[in-house]
N, C-alpha and C. Protein backbone atom coordinates (compact mmCIF):
# COMPACT_ATOMS: atom_id res chain seq x y z
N UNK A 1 105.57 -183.84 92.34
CA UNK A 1 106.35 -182.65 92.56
C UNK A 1 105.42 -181.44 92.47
N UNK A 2 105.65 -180.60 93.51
CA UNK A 2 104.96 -179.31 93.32
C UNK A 2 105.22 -177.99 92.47
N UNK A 3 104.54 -177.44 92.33
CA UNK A 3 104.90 -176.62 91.04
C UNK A 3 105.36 -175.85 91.17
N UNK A 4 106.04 -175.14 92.62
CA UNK A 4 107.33 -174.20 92.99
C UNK A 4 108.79 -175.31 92.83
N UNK A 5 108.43 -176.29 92.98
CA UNK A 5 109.46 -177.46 92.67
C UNK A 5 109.75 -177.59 91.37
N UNK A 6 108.89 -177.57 90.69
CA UNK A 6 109.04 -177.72 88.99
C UNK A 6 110.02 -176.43 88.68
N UNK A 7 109.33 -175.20 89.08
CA UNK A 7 109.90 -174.20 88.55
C UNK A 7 111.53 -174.26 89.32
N UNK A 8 111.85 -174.41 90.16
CA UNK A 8 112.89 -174.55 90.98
C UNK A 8 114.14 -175.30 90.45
N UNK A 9 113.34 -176.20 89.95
CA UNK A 9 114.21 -177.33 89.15
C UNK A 9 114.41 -176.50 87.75
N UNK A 10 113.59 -176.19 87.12
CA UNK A 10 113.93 -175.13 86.06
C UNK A 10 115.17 -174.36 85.88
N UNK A 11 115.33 -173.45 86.91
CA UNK A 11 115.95 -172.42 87.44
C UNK A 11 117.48 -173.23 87.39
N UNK A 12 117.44 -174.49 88.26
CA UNK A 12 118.69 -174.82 88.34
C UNK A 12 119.23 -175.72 87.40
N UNK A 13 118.42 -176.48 86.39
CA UNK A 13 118.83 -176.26 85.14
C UNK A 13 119.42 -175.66 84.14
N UNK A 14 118.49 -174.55 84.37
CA UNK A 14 119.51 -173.08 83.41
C UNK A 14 120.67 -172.73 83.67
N UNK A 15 120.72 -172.91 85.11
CA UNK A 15 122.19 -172.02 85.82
C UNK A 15 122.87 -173.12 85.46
N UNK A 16 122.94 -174.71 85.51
CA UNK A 16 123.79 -175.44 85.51
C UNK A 16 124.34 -175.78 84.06
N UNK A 17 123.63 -175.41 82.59
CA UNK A 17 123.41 -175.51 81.79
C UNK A 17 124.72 -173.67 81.36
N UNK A 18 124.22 -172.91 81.79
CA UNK A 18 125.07 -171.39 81.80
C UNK A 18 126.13 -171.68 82.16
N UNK A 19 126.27 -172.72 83.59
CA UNK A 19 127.62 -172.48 83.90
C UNK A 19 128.63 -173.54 83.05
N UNK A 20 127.91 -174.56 82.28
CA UNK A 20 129.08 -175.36 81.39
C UNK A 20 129.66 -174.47 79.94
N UNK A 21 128.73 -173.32 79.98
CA UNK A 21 129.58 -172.26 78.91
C UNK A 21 130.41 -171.50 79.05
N UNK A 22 130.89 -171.30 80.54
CA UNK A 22 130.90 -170.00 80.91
C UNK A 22 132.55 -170.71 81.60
N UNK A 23 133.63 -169.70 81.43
CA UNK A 23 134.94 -170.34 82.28
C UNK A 23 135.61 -169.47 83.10
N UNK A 24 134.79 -167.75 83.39
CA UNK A 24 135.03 -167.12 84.54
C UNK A 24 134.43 -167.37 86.28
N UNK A 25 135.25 -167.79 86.79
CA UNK A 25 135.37 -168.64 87.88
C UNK A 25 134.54 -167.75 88.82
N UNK A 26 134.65 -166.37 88.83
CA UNK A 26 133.78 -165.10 89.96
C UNK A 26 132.00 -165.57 89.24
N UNK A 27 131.97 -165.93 88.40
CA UNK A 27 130.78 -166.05 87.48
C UNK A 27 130.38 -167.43 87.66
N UNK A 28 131.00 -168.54 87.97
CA UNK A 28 131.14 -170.02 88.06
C UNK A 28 130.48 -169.85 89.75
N UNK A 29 131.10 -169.36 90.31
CA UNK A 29 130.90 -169.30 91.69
C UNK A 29 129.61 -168.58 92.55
N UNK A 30 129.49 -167.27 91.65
CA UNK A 30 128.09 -167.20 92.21
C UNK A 30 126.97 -167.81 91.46
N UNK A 31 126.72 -168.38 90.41
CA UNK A 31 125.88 -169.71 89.72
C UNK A 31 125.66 -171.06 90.77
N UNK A 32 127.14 -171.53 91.48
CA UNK A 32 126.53 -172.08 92.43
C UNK A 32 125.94 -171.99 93.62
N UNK A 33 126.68 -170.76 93.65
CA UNK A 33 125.67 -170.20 95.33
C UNK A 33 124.18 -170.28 95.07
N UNK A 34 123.62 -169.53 93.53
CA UNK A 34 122.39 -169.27 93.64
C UNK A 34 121.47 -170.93 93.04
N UNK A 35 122.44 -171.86 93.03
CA UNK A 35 121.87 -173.07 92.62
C UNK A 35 121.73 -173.95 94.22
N UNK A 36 122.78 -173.41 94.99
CA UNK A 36 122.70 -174.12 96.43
C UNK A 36 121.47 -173.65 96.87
N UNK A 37 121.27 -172.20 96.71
CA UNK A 37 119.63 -171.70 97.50
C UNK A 37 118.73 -171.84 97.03
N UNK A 38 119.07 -172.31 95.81
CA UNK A 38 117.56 -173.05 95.35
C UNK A 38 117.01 -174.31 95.77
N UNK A 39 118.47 -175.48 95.42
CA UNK A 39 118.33 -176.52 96.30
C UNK A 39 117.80 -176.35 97.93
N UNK A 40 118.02 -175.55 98.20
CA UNK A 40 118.15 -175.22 99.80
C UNK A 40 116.87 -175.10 100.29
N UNK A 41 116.19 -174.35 99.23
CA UNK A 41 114.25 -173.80 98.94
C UNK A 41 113.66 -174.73 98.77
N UNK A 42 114.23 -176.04 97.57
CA UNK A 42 113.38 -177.06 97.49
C UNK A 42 113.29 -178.03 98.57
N UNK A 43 114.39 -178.19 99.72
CA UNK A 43 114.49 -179.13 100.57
C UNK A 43 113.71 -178.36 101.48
N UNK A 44 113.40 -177.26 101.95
CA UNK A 44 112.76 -176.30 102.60
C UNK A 44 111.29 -176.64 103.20
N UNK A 45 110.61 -176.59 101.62
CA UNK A 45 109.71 -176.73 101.08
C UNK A 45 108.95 -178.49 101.57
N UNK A 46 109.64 -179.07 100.90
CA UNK A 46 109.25 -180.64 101.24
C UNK A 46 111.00 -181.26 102.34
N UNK A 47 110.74 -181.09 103.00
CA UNK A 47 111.56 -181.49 104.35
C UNK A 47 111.94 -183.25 104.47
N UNK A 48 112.45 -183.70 104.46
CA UNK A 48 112.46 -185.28 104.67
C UNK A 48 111.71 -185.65 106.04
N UNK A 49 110.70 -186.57 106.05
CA UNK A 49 110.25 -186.69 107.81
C UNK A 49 111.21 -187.69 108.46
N UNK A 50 111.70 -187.00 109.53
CA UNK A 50 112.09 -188.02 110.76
C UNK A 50 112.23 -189.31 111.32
N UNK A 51 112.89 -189.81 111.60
CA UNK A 51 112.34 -191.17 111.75
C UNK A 51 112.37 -191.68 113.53
């Protein structure tokens, strides 16, 4: 794993970790948006190849 990947994974750790404390839903909701664009960065990044 690369080390924008490491940190990436970090990131969405925390948020996913914030959002099991947290039970305002406007607050729930943008946690996953900014966990989808992270995911979104890491698939980005290393792409699956083609077959």
């Amino acid at each position: 794993m690369c080390e924008k990947c490491a940190e990436l994974d970090e990131k969405i750790t925390h948020y996913k970790t914030l959002a099991a404390r947290l039970t305002d839903q406007q607050t729930l909701d943008g946690i996953a948006r900014l966990i989808a664009e992270h995911q979104a960065e890491k698939q980005a990044l290393h792409p699956e190849p083609k077959e």
